[in-house]
PDB file of N, CA and C in Angstrom:
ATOM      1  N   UNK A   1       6.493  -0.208 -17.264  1.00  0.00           N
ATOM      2  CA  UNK A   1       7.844   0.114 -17.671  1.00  0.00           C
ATOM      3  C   UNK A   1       8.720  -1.133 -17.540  1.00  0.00           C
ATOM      4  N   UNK A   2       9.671  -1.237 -18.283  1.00  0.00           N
ATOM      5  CA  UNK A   2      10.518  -2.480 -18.494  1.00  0.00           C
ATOM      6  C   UNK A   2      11.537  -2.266 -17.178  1.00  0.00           C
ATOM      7  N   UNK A   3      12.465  -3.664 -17.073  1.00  0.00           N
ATOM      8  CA  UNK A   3      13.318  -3.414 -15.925  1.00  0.00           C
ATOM      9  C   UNK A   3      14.336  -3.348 -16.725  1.00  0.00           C
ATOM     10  N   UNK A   4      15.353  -2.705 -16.587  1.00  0.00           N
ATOM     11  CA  UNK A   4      16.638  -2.722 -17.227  1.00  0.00           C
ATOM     12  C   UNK A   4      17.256  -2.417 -16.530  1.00  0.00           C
ATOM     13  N   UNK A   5      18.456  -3.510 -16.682  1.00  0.00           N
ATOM     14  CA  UNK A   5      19.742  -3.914 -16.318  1.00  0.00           C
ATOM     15  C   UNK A   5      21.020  -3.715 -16.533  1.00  0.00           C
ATOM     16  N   UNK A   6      22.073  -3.377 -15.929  1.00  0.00           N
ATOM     17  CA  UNK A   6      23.461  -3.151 -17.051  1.00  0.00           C
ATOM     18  C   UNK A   6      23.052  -5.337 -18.192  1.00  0.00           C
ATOM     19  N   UNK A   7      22.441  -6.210 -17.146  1.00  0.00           N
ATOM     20  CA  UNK A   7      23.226  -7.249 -18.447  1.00  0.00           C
ATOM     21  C   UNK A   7      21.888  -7.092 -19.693  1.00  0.00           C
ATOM     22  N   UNK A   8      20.868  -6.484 -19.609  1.00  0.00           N
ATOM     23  CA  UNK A   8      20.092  -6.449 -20.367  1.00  0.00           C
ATOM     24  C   UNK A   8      19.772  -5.286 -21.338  1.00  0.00           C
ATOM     25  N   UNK A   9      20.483  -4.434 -20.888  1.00  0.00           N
ATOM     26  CA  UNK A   9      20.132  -2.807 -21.459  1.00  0.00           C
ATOM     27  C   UNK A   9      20.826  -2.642 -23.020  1.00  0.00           C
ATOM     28  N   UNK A  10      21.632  -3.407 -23.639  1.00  0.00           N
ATOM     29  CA  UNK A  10      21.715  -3.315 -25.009  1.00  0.00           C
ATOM     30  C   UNK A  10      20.792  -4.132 -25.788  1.00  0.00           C
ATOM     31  N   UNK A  11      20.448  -5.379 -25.104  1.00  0.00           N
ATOM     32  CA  UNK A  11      19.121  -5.530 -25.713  1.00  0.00           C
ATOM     33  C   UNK A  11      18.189  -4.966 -25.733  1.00  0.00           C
ATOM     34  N   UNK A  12      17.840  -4.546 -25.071  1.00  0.00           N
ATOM     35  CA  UNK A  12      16.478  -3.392 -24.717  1.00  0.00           C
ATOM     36  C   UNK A  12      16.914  -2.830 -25.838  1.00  0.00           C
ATOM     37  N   UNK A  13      17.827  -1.963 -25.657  1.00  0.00           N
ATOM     38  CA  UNK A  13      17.865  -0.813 -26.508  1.00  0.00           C
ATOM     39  C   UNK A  13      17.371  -0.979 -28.069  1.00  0.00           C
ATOM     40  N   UNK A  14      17.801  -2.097 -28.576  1.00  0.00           N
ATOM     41  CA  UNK A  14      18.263  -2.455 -30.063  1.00  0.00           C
ATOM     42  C   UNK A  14      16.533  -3.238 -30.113  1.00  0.00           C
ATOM     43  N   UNK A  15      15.308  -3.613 -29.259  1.00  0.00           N
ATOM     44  CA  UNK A  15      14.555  -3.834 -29.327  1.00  0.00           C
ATOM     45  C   UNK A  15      13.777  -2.413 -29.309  1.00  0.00           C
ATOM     46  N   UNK A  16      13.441  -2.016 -28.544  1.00  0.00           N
ATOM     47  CA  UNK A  16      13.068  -0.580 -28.457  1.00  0.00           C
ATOM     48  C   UNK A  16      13.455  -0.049 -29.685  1.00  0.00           C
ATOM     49  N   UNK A  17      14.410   0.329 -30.215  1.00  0.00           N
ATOM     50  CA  UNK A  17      14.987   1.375 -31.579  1.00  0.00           C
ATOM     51  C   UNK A  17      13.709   0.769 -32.894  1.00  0.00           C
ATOM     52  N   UNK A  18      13.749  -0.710 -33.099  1.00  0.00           N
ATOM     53  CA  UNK A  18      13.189  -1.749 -33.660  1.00  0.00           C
ATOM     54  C   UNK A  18      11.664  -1.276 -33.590  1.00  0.00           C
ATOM     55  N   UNK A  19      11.211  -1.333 -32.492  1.00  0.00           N
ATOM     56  CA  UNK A  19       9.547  -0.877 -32.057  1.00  0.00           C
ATOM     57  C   UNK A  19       9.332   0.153 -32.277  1.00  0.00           C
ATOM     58  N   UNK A  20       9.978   1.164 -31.690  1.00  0.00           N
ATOM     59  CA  UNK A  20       9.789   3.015 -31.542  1.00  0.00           C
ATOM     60  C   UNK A  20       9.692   3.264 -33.012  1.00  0.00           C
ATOM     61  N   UNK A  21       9.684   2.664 -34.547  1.00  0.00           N
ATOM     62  CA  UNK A  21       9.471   3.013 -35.840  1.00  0.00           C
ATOM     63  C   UNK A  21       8.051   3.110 -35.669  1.00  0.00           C
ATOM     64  N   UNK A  22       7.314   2.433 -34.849  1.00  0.00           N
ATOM     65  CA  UNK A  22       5.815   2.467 -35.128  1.00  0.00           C
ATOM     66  C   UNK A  22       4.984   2.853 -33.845  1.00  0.00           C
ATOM     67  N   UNK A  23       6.122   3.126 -33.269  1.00  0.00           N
ATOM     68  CA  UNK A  23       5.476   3.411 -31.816  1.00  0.00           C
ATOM     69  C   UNK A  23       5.836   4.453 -30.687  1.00  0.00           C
ATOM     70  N   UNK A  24       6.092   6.068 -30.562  1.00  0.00           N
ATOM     71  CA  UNK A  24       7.088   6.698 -30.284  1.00  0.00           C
ATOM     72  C   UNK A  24       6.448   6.616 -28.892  1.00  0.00           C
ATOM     73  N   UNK A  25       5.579   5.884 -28.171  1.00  0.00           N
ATOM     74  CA  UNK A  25       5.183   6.101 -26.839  1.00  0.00           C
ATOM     75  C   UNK A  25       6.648   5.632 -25.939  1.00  0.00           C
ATOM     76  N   UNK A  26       7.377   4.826 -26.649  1.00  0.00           N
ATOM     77  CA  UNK A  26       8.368   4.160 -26.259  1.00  0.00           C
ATOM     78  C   UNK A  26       9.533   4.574 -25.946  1.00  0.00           C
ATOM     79  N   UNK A  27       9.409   6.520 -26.680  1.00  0.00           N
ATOM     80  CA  UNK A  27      10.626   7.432 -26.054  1.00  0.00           C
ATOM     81  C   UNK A  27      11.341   7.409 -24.832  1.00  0.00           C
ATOM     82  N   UNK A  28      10.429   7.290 -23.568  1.00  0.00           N
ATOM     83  CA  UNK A  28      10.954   6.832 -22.434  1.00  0.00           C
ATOM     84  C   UNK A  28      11.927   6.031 -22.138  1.00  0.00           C
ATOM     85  N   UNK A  29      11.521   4.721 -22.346  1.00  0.00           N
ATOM     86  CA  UNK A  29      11.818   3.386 -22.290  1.00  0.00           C
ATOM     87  C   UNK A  29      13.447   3.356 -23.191  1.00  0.00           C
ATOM     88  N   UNK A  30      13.326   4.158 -24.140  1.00  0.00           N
ATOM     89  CA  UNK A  30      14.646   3.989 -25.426  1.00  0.00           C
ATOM     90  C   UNK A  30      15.749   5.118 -24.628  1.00  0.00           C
ATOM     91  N   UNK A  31      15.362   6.480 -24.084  1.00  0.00           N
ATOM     92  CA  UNK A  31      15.926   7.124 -23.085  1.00  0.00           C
ATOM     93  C   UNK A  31      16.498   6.623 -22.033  1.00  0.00           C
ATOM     94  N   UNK A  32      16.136   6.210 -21.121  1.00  0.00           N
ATOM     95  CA  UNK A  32      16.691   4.937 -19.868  1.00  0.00           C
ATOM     96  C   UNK A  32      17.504   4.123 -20.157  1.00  0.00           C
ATOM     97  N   UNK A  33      17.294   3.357 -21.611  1.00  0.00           N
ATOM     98  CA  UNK A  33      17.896   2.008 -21.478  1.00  0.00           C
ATOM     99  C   UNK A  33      19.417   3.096 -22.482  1.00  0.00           C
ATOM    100  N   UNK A  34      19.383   3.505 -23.053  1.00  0.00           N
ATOM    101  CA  UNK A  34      20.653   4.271 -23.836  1.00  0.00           C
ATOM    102  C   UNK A  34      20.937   4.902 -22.712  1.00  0.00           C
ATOM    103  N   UNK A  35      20.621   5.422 -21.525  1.00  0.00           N
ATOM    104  CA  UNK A  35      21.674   6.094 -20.534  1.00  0.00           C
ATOM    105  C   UNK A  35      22.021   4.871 -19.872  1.00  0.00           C
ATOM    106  N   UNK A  36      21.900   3.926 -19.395  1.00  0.00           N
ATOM    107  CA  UNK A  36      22.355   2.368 -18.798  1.00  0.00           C
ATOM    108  C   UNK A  36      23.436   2.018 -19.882  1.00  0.00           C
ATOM    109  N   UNK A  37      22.830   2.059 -21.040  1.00  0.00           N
ATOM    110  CA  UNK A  37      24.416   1.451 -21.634  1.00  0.00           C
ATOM    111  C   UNK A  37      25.366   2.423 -22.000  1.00  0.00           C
ATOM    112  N   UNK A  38      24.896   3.668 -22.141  1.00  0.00           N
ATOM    113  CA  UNK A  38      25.980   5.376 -22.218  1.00  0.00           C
ATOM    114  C   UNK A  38      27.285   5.340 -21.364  1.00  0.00           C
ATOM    115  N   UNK A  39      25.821   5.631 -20.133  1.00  0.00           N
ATOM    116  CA  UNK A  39      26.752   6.272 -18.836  1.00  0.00           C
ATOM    117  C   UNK A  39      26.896   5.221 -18.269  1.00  0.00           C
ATOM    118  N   UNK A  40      26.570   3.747 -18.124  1.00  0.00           N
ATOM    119  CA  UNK A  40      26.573   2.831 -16.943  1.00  0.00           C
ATOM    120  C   UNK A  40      25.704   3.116 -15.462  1.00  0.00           C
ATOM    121  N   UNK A  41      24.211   3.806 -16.144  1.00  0.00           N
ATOM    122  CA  UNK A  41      23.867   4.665 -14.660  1.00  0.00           C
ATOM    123  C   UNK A  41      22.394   3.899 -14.592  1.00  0.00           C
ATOM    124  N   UNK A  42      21.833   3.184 -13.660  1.00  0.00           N
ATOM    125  CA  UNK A  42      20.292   2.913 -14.000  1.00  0.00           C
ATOM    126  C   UNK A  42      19.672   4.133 -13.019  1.00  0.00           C
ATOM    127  N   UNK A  43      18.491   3.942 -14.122  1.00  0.00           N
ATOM    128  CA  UNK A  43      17.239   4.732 -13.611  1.00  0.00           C
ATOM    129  C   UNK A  43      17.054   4.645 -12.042  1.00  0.00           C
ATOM    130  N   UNK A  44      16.855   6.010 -11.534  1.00  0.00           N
ATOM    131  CA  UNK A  44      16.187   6.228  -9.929  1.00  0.00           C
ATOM    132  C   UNK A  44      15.509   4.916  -9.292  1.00  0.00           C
ATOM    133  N   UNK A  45      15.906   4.292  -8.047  1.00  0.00           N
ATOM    134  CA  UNK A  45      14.622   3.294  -7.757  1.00  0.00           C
ATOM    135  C   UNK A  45      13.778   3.971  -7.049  1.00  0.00           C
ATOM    136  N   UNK A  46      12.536   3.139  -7.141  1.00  0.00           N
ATOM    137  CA  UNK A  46      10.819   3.944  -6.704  1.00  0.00           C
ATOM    138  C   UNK A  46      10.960   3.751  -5.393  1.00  0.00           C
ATOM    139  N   UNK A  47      10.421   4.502  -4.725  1.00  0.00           N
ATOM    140  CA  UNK A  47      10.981   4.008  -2.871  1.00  0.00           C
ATOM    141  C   UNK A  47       9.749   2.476  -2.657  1.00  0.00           C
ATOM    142  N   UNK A  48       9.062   2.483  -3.796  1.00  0.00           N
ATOM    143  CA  UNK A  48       8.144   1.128  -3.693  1.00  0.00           C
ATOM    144  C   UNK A  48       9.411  -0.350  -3.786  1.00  0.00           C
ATOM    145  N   UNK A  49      10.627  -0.107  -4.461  1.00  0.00           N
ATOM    146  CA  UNK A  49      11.211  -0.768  -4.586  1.00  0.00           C
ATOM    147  C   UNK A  49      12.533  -0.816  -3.534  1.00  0.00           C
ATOM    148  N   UNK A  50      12.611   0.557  -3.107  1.00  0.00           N
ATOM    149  CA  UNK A  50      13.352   0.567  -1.859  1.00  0.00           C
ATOM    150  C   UNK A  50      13.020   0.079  -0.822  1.00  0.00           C
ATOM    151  N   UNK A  51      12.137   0.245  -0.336  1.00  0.00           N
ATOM    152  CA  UNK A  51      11.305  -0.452   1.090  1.00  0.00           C
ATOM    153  C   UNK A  51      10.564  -2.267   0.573  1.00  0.00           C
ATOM    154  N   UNK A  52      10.720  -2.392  -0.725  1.00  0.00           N
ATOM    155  CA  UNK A  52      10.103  -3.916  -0.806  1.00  0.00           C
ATOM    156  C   UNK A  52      11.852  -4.596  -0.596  1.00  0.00           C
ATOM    157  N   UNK A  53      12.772  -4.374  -0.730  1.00  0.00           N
ATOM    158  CA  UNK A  53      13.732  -5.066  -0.750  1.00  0.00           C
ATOM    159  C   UNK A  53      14.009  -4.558   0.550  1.00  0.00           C
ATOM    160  N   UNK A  54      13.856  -3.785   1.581  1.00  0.00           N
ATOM    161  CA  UNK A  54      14.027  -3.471   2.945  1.00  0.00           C
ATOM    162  C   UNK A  54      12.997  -4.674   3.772  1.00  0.00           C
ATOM    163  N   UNK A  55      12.202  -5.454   3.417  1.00  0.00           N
ATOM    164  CA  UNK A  55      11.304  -5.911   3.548  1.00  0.00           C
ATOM    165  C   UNK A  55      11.509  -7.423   3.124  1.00  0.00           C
ATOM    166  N   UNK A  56      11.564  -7.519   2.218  1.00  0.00           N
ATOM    167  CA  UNK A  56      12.263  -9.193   1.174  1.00  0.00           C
ATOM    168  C   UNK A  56      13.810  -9.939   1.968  1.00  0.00           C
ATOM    169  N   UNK A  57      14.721  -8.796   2.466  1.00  0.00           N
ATOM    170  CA  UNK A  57      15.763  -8.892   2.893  1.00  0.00           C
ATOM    171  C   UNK A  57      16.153  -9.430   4.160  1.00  0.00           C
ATOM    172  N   UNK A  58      14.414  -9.012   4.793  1.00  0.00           N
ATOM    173  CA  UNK A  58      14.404  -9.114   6.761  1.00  0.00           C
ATOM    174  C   UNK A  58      15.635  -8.024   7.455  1.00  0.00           C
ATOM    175  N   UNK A  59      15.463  -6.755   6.738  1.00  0.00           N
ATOM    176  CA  UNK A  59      16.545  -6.179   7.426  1.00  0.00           C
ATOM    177  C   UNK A  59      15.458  -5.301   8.309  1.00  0.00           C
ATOM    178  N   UNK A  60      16.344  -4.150   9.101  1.00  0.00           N
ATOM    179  CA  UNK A  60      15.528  -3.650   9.811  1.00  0.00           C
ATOM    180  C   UNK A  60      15.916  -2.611  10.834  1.00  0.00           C
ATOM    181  N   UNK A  61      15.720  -1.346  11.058  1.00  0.00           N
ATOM    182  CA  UNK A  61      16.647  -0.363  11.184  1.00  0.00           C
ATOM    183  C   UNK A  61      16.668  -0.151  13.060  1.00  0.00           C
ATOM    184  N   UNK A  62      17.637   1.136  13.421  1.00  0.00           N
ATOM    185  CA  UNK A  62      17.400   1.575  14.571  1.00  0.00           C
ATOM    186  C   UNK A  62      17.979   3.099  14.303  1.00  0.00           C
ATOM    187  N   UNK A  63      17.436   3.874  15.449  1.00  0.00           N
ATOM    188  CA  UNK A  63      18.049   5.212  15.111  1.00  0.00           C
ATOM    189  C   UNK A  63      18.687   5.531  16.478  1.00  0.00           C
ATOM    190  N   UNK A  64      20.289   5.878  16.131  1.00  0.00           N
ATOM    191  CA  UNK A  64      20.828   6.103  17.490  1.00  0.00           C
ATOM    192  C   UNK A  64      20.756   7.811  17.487  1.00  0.00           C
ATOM    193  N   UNK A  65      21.201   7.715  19.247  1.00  0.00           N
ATOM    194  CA  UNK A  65      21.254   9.383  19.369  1.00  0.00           C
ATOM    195  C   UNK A  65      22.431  10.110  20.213  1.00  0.00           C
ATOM    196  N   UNK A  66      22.866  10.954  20.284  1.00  0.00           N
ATOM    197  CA  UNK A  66      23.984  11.303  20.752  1.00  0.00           C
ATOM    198  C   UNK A  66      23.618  11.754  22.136  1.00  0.00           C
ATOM    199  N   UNK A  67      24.609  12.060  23.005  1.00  0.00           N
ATOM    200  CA  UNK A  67      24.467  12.358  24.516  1.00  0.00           C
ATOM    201  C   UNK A  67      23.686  13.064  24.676  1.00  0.00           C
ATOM    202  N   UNK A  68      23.215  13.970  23.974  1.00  0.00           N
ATOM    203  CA  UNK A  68      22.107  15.261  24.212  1.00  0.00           C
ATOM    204  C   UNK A  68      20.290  14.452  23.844  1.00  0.00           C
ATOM    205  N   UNK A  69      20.754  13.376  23.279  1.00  0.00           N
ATOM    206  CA  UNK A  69      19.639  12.934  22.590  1.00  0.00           C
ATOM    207  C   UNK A  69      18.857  12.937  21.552  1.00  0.00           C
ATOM    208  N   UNK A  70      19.749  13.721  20.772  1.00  0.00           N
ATOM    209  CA  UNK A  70      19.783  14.367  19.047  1.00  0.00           C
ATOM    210  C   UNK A  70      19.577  12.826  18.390  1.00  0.00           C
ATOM    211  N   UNK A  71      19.101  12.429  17.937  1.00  0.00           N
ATOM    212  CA  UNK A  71      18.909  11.140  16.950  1.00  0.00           C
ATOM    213  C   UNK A  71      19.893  11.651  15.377  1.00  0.00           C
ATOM    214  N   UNK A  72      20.975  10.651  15.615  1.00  0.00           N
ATOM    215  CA  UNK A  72      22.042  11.540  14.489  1.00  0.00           C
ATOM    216  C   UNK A  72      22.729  10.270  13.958  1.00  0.00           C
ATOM    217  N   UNK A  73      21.902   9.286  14.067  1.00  0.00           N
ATOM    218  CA  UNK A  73      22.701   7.841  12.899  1.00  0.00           C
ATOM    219  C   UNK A  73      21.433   7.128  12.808  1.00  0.00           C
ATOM    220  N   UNK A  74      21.353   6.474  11.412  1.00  0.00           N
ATOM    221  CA  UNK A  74      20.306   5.276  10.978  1.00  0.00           C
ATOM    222  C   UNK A  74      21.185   4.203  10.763  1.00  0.00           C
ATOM    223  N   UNK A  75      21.000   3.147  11.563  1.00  0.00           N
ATOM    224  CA  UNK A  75      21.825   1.781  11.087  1.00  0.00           C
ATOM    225  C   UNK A  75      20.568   0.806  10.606  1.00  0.00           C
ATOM    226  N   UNK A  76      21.351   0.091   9.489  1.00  0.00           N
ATOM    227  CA  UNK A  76      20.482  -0.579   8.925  1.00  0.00           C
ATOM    228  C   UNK A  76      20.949  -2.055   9.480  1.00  0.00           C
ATOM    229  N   UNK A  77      20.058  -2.757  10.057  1.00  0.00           N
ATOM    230  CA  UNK A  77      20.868  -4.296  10.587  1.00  0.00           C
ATOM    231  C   UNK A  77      19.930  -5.363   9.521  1.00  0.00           C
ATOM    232  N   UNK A  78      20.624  -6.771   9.810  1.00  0.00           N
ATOM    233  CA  UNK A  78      19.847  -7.793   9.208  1.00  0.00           C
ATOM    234  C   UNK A  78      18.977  -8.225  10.181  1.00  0.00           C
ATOM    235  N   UNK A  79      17.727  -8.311  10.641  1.00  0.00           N
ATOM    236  CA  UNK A  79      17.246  -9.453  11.708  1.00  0.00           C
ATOM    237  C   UNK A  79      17.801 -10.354  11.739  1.00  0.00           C
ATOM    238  N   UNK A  80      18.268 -10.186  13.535  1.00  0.00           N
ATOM    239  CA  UNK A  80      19.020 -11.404  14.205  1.00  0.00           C
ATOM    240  C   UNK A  80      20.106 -11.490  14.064  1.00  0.00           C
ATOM    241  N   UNK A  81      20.893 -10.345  13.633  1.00  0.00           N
ATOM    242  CA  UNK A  81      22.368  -9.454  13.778  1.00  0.00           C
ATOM    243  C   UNK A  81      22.177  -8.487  15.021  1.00  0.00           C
ATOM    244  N   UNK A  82      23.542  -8.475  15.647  1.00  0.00           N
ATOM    245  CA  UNK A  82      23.733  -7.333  16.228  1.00  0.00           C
ATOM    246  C   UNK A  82      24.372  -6.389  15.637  1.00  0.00           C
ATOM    247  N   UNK A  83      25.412  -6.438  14.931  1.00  0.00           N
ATOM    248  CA  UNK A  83      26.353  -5.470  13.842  1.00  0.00           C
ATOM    249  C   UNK A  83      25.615  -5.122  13.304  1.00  0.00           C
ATOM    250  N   UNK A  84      25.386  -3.731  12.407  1.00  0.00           N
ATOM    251  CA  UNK A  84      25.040  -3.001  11.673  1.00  0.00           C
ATOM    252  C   UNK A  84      25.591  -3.489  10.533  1.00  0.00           C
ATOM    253  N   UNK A  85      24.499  -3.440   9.171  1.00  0.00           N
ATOM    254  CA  UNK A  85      25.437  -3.848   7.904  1.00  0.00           C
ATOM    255  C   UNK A  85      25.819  -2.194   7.326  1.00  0.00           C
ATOM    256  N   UNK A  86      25.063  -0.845   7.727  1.00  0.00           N
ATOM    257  CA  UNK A  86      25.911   0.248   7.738  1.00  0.00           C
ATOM    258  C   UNK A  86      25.384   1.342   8.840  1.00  0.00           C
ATOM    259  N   UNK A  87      25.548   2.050   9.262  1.00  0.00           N
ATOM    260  CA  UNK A  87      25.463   3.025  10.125  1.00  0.00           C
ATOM    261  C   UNK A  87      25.641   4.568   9.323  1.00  0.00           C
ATOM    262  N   UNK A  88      24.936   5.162   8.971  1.00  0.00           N
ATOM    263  CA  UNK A  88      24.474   6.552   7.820  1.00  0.00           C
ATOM    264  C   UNK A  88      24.225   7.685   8.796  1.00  0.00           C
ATOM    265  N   UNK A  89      24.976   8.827   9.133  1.00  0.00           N
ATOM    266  CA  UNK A  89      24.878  10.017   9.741  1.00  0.00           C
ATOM    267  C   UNK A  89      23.172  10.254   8.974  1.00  0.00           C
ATOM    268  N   UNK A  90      22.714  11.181  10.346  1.00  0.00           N
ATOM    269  CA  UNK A  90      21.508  11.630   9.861  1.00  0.00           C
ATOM    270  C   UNK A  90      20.851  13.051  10.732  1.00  0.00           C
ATOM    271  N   UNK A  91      20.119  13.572  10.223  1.00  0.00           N
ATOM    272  CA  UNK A  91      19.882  14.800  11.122  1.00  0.00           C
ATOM    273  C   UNK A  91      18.538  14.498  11.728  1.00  0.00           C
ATOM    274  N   UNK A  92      18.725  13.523  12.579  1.00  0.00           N
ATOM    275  CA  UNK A  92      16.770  13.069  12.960  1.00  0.00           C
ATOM    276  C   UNK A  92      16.454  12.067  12.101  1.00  0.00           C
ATOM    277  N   UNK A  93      14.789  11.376  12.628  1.00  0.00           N
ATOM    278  CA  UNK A  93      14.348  10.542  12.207  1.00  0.00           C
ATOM    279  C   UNK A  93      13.536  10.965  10.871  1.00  0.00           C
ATOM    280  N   UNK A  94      14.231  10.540   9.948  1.00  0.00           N
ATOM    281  CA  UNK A  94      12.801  10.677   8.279  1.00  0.00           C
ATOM    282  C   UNK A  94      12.673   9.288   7.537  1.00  0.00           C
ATOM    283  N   UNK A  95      11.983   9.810   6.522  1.00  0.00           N
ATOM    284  CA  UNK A  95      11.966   8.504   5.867  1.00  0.00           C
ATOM    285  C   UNK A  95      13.028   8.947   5.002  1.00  0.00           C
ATOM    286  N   UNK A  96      13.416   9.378   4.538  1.00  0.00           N
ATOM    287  CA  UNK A  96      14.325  10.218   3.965  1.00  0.00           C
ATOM    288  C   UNK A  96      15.724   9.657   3.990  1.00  0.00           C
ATOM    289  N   UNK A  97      16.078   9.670   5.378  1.00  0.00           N
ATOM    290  CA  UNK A  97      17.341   8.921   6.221  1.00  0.00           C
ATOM    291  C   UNK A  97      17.144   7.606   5.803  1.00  0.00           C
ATOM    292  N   UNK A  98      16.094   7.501   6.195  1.00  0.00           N
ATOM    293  CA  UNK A  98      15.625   6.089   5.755  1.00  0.00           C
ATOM    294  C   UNK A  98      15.940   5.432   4.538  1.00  0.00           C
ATOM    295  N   UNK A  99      15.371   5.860   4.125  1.00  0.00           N
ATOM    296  CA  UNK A  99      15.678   4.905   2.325  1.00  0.00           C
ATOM    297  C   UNK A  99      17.105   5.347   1.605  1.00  0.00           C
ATOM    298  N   UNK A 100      17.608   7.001   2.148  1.00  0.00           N
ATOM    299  CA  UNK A 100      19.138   6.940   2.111  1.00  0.00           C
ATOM    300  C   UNK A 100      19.935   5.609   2.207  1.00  0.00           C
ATOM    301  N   UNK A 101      19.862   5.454   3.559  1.00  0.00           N
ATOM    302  CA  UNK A 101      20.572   4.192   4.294  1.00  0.00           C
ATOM    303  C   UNK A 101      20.485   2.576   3.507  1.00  0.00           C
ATOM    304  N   UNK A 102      18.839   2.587   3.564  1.00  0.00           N
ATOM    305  CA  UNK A 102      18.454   1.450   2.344  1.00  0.00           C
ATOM    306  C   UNK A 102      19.783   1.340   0.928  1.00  0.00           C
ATOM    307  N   UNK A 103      18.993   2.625   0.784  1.00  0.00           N
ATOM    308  CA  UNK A 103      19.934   2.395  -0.785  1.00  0.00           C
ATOM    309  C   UNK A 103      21.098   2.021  -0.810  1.00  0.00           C
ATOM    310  N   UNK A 104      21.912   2.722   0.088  1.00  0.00           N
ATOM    311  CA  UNK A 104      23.835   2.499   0.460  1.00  0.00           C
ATOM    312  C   UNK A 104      23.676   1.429   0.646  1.00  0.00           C
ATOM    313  N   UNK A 105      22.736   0.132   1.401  1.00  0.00           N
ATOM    314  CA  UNK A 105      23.182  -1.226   1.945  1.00  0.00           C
ATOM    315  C   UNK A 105      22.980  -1.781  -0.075  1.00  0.00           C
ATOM    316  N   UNK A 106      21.747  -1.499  -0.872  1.00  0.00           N
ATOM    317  CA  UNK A 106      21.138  -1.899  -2.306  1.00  0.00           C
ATOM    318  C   UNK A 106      22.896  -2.019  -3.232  1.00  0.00           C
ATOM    319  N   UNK A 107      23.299  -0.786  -3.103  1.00  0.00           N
ATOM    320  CA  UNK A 107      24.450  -0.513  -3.603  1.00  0.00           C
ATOM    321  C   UNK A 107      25.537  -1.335  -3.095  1.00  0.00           C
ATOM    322  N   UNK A 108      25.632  -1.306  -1.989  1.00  0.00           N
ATOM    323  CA  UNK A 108      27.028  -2.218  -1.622  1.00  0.00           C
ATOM    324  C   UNK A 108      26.459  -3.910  -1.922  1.00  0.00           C
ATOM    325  N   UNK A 109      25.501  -3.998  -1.983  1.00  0.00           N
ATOM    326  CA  UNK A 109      24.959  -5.656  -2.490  1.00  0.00           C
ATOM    327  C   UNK A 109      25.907  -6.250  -3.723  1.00  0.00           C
ATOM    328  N   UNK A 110      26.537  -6.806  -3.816  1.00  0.00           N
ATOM    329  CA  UNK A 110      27.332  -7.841  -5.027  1.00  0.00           C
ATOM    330  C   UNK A 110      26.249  -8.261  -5.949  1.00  0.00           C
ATOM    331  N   UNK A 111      26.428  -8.950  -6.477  1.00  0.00           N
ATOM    332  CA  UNK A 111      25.608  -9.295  -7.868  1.00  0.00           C
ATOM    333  C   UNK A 111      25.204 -10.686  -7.277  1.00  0.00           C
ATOM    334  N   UNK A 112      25.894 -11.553  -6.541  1.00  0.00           N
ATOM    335  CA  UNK A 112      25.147 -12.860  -5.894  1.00  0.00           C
ATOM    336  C   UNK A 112      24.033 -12.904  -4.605  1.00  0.00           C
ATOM    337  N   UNK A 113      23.501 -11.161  -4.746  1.00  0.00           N
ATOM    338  CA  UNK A 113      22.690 -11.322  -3.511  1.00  0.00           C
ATOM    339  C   UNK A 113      23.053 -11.410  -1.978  1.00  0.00           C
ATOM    340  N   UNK A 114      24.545 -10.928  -1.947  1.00  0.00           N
ATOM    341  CA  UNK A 114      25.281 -11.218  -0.700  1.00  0.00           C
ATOM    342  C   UNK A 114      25.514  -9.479  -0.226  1.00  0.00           C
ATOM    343  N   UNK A 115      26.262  -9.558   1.035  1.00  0.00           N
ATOM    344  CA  UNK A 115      26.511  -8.177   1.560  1.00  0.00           C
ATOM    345  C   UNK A 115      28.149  -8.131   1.189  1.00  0.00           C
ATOM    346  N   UNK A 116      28.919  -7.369   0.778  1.00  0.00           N
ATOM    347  CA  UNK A 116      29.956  -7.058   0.531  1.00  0.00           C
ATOM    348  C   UNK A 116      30.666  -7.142   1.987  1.00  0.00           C
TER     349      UNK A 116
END
């Protein structure tokens, strides 16, 4: 599957429209990239891509717990920070919480690869 981008997704598209005359396997691909340039929305990431950039990043989590000992926040830190780059309510330890948290730090990322 192709990667598409908000800066790439009208090309896609207008390539795809171009191909899909001889090739309708490409329905997918022409679906995705017309909701990126529609709605401004990209496609779901694969948690293969959630946890490789959890990983690429050197970040690296902890799970706090409240006085009773309820585990009820995932903070996501950078290695070799003490600050949290966010702290995500959670009901217990999942992976779930997990790649939640991931994603919110993916999202608040700027376009130069920096933390907001």
């Amino acid at each position: 599957m192709m990667k598409i981008t908000k800066d790439n997704a009208y090309e896609v598209v207008q390539e795809l429209e171009h191909q899909a005359k001889t090739s309708p396997a490409l329905a997918d691909e022409i679906a995705s990239a017309i909701q990126v340039v529609e709605h401004n929305k990209l496609p779901p990431r694969t948690t293969k891509e959630v946890f490789n950039y959890f990983a690429d990043q050197g970040l690296t989590h902890i799970w706090q717990s409240d006085i009773d000992g309820k585990v009820n926040t995932c903070e996501i830190h950078k290695e070799g920070f003490i600050d949290p780059i966010v702290s995500m309510p959670c009901d217990g330890i999942s992976t779930k919480a997990l790649r939640h948290a991931i994603e919110y730090v993916m999202d608040m990322e700027d376009s130069d690869g920096t933390f907001l």
